[in-house]
Protein backbone atom coordinates (compact mmCIF):
# COMPACT_ATOMS: atom_id res chain seq x y z
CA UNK A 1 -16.03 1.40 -18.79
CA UNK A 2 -16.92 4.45 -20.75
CA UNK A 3 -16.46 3.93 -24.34
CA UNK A 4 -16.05 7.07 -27.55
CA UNK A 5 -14.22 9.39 -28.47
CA UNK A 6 -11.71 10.26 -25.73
CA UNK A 7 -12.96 8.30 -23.41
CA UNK A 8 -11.04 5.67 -21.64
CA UNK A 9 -12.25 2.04 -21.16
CA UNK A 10 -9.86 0.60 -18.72
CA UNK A 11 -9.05 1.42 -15.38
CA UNK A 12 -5.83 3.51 -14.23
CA UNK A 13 -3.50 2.65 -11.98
CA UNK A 14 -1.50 5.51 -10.77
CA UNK A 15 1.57 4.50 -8.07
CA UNK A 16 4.72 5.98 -6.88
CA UNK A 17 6.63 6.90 -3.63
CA UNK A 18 5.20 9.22 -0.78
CA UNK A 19 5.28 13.14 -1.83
CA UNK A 20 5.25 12.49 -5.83
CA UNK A 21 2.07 14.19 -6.69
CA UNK A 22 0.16 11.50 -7.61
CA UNK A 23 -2.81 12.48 -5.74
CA UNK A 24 -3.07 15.78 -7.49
CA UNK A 25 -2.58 13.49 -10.88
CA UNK A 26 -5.74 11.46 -10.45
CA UNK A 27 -7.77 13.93 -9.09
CA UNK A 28 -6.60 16.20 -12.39
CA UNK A 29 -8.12 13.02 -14.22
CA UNK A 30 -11.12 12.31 -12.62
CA UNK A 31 -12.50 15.81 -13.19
CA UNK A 32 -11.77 15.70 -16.67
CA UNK A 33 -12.71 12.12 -17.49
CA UNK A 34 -15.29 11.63 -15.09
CA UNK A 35 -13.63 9.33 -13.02
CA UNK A 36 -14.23 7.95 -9.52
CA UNK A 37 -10.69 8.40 -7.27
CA UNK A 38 -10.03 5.35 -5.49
CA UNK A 39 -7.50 5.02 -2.71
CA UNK A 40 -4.74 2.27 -2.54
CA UNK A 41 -2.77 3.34 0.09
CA UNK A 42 -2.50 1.39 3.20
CA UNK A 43 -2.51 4.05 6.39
CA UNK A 44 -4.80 6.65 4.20
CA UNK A 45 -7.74 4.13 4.85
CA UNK A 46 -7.88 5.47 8.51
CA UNK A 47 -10.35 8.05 9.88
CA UNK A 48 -7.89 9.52 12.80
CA UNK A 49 -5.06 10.54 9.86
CA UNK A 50 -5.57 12.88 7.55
CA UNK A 51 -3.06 15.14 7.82
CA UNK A 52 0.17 13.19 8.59
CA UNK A 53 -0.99 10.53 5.99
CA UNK A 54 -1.53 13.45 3.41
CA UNK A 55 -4.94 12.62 3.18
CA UNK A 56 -7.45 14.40 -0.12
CA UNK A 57 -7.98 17.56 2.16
CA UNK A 58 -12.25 17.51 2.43
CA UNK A 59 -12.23 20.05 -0.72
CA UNK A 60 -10.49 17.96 -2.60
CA UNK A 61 -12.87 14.79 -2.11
CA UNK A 62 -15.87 17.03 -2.55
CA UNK A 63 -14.44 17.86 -6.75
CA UNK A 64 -15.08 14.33 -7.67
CA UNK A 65 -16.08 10.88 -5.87
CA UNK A 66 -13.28 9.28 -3.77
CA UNK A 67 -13.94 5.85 -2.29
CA UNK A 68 -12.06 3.81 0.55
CA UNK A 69 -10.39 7.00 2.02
CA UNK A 70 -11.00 7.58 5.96
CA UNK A 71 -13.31 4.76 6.96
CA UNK A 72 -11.51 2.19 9.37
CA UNK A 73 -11.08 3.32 12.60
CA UNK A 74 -7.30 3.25 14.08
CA UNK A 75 -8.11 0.70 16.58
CA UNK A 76 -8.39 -2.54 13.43
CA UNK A 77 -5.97 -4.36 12.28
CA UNK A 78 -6.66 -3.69 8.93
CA UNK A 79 -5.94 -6.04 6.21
CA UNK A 80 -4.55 -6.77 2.36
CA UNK A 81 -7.44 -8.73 2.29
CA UNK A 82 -10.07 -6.65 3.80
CA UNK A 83 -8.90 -3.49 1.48
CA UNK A 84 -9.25 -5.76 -1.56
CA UNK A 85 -13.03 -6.91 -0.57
CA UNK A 86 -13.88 -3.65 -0.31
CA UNK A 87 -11.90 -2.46 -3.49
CA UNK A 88 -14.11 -4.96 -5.45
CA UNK A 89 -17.42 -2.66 -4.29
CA UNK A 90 -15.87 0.45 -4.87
CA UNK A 91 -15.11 -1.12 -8.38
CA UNK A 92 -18.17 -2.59 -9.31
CA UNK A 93 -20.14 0.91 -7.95
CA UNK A 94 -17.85 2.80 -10.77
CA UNK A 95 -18.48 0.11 -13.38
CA UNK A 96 -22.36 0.11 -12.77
CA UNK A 97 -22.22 4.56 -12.64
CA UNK A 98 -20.18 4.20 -15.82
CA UNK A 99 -17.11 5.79 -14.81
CA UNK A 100 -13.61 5.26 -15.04
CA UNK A 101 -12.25 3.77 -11.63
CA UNK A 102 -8.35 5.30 -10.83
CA UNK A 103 -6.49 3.19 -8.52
CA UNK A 104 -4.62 6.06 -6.46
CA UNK A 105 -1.95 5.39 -3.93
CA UNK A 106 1.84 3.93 -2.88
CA UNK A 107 0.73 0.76 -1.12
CA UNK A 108 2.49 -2.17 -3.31
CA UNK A 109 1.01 -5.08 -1.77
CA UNK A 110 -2.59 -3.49 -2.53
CA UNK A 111 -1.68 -2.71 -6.02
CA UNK A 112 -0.09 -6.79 -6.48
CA UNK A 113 -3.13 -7.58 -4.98
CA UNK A 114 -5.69 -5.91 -7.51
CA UNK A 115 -3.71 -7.05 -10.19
CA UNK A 116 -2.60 -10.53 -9.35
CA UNK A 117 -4.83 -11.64 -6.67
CA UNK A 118 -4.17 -12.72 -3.32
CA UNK A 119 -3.40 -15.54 -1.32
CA UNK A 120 -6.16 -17.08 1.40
CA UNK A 121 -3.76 -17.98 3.45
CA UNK A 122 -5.63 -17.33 7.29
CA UNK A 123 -3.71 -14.99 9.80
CA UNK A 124 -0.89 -16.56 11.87
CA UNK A 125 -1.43 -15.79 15.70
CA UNK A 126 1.44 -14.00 17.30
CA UNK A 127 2.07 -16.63 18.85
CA UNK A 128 2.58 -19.11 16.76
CA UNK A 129 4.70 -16.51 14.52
CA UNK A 130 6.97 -15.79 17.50
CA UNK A 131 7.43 -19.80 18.40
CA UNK A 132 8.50 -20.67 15.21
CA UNK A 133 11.05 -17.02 14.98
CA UNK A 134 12.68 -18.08 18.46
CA UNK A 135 13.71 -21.42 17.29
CA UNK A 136 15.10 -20.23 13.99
CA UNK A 137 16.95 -17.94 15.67
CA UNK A 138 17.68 -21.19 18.47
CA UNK A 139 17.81 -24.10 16.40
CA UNK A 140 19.44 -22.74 13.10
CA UNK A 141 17.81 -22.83 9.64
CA UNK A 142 19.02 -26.10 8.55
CA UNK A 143 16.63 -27.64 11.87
CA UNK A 144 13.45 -25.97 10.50
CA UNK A 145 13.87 -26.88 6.80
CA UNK A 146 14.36 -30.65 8.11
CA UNK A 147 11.17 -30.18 9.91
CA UNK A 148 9.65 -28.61 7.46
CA UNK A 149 10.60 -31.66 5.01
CA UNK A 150 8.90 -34.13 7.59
CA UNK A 151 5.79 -32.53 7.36
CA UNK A 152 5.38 -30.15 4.03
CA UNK A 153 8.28 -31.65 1.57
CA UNK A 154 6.52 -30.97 -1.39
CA UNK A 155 7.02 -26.65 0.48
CA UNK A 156 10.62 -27.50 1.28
CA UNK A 157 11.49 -28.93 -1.71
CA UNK A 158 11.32 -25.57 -3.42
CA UNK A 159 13.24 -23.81 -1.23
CA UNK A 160 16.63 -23.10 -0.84
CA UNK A 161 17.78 -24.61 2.71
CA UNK A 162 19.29 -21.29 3.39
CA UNK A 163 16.44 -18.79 2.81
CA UNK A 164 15.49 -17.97 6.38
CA UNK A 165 12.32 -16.35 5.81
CA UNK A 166 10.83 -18.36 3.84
CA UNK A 167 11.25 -21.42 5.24
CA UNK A 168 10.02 -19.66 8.55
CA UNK A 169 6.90 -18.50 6.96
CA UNK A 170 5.77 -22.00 5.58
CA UNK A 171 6.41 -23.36 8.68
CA UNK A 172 4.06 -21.08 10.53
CA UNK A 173 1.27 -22.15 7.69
CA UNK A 174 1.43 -25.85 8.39
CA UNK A 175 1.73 -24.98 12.08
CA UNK A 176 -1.25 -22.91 12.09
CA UNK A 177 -3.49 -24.27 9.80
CA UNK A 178 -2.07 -27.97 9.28
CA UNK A 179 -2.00 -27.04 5.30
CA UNK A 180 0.62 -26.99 2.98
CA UNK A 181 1.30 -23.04 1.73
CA UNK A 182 1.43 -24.51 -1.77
CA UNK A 183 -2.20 -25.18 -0.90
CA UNK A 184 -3.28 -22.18 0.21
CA UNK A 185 -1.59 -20.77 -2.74
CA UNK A 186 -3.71 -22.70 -5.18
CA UNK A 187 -6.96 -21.34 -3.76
CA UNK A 188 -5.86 -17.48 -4.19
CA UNK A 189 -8.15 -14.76 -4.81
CA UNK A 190 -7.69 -14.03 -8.47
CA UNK A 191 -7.38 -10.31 -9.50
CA UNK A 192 -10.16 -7.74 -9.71
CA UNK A 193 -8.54 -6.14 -12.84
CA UNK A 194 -7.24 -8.88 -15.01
CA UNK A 195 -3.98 -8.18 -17.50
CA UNK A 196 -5.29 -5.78 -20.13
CA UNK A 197 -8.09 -4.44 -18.26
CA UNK A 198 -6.04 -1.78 -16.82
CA UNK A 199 -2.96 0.80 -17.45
CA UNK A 200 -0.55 1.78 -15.24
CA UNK A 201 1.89 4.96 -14.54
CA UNK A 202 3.93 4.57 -11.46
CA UNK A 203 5.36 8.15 -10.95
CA UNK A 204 8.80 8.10 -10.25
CA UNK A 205 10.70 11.62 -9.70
CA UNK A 206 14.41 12.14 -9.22
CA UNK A 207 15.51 11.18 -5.60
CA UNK A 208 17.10 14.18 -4.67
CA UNK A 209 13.84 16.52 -5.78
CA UNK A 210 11.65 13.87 -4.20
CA UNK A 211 13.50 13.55 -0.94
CA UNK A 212 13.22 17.65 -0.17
CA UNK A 213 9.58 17.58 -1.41
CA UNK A 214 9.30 14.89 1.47
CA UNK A 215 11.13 16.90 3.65
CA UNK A 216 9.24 20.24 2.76
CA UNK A 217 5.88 18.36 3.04
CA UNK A 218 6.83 16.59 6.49
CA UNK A 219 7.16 20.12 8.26
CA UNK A 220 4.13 21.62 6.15
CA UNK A 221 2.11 18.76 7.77
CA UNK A 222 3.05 19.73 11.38
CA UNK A 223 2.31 22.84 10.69
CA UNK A 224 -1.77 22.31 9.41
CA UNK A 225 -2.10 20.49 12.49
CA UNK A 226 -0.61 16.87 12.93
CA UNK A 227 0.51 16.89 16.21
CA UNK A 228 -2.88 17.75 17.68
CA UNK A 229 -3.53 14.54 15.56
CA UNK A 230 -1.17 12.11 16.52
CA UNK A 231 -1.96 13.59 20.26
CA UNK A 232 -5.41 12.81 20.10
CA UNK A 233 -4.18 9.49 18.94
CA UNK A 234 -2.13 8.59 21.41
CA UNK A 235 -4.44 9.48 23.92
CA UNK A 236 -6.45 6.53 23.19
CA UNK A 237 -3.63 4.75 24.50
CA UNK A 238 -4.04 1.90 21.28
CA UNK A 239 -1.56 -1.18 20.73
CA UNK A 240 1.48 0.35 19.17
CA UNK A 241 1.72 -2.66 16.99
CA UNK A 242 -1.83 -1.53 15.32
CA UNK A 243 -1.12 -0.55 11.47
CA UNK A 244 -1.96 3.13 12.21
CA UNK A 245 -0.03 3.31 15.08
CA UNK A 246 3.37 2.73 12.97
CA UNK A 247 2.03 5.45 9.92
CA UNK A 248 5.62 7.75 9.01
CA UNK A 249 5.62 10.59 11.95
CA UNK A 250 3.91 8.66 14.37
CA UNK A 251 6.19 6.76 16.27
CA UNK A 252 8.15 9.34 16.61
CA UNK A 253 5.85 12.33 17.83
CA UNK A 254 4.46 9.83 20.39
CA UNK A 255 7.77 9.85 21.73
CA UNK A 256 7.97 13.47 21.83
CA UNK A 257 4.53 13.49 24.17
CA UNK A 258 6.06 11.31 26.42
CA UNK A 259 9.06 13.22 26.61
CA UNK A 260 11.44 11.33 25.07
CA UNK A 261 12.62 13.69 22.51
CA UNK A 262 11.85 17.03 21.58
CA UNK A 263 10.01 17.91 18.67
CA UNK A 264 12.74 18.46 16.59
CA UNK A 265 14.29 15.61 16.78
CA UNK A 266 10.71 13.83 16.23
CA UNK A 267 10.46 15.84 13.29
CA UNK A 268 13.84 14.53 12.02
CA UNK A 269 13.21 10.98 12.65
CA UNK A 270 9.40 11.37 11.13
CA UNK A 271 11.40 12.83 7.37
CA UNK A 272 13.86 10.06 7.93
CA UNK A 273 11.82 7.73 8.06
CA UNK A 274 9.45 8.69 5.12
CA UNK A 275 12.66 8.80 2.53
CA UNK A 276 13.40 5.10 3.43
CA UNK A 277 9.71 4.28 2.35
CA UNK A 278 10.07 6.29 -0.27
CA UNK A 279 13.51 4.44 -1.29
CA UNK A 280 11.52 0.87 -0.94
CA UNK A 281 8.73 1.71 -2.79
CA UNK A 282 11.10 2.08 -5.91
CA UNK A 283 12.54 -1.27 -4.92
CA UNK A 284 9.25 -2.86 -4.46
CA UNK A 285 7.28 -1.55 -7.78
CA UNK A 286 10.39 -1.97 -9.74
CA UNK A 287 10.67 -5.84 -9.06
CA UNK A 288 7.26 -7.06 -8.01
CA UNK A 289 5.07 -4.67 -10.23
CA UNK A 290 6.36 -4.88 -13.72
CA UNK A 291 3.72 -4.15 -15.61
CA UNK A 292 3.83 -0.11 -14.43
CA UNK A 293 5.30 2.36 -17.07
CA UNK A 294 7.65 4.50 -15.04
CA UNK A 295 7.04 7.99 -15.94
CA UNK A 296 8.62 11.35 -14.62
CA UNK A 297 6.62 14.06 -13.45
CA UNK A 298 6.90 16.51 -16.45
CA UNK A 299 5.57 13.41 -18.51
CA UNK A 300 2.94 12.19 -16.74
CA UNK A 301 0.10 14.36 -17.89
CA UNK A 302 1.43 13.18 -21.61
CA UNK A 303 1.17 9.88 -20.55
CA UNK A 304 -2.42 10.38 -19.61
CA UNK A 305 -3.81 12.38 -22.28
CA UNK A 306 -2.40 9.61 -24.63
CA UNK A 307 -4.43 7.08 -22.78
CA UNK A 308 -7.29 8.86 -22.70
CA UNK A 309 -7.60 9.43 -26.05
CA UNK A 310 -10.09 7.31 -28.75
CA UNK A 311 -7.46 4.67 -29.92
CA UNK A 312 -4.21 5.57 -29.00
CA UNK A 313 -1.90 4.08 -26.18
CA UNK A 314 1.41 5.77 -25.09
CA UNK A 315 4.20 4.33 -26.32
């Protein structure tokens, strides 16, 4: 990384629920640190939704260099695991230009992932998934954890006979892949940004001020033009199960088109939905992502400028 006086040498990580401004936060830093704006956010990697995924309008991404925004199509199934490959070129391009990378976005499982590696576990097939669901919800949970002792007891010995789900999920391992999960867990990636080779912010307003920025943001999206976008979508008549077929406002509008429910009510259902996201991803950063400072808004460009400069570190 870029090294002197007020220049950062680590990477940033900036996180925090949908409609916190943490877009217009790294793209504030990259201009004046001469950093490269790279997206962690799961449904912003597709080309067919800019606008209801509040994608970096083309202005925006034409300041400063932004990397894995708009490049998989809607129709893949797109992956943890296939984000963090390409996350590792995006990184090593910024390292080799000599700039600072700045891990933007709201996707926790991305963020765990670039910080604590990931598992190798292979994809479970539907079916197999959906076998193994129907007799938990048949047999009971005390069936599959004796089954699960027969043939992975060093998996079921850590787990509590009551925990449901994830009992069921290391029974689809050994189903699918006739290896113990404990196994698979051994041979994990490891991270792309080791412990103390990054800092990170997650931005974390107050509910109420977030949840009518959602709101207000939701309607100003529909306005610019989403529902051309999600009809253009759904005209490629796509699995509904796809990843970018379940983005917030989706769902809902495609209804609407086929004349379920009017717009309105579409409209309603796309804000409700986004504040229950926005509710988990406190949830989820707060317990599986310690090592992010929670900031608020009015501190955040503090917190930077204290990072960025020669020797200091907020406290």
């Amino acid at each position: 990384m870029r090294e002197g006086n007020g220049q950062l040498r680590k990477a940033v990580l900036i996180a925090g629920p949908t409609a916190s401004g943490k877009s217009a936060l790294a793209l504030e830093l990259a201009q004046t640190i001469g950093g490269v704006v790279i997206n962690t956010d799961s449904m912003q990697v597709y080309r067919d939704l800019r606008i209801i995924t509040a994608r970096p309008t083309r202005e925006e991404e034409a300041r400063v260099p932004h990397r894995l925004y708009g490049y998989v199509e809607a129709s893949v199934n797109f992956s943890a695991g296939a984000w963090l490959t390409d996350a590792a070129a995006a990184l090593a391009e910024a390292q080799a230009q000599g700039r600072v990378p700045i891990f933007i976005g709201g996707t926790g499982l991305y963020f765990k992932a670039l910080t604590a590696g990931l598992s190798t576990v292979p994809p479970i097939s539907a079916e197999v998934r959906e076998s193994v669901r129907a007799r938990l919800e048949r047999e009971g949970v005390e069936a599959l954890h004796a089954e699960l002792a027969t043939r992975d007891p060093r998996a079921a010995e850590r787990l509590n006979v009551r925990d449901r789900t994830r009992i069921a999920r290391a029974l689809e391992v050994v189903e699918a892949t006739g290896r113990s999960l404990l196994d698979w867990h051994r041979e994990s990636q490891p991270p792309l940004l080791p412990k103390d080779s990054f800092r990170a912010l997650f931005l974390a307003p107050e509910r109420d001020e977030l949840y009518a920025r959602i709101d207000a943001r939701f309607d100003a999206m529909l306005g610019a033009g989403a529902f051309k976008e999600v009809e253009r979508l759904a005209a490629r008549h796509l699995d509904p199960l796809l990843p970018a077929m379940k983005a917030h406002g989706v769902p809902a509008l495609i209804r609407h088109l086929a004349g379920e429910i009017s717009l309105e009510e579409a409209a309603t259902i796309g804000r409700a939905d986004t504040r229950h996201y926005a509710k988990r991803q406190f949830t989820w950063f707060r317990h599986q992502l310690p090592e992010f400072e929670w900031v608020k808004p009015a501190e955040a460009r503090g917190w930077l400028a204290a990072i960025t400069s020669a020797g200091q570190e907020p406290g």
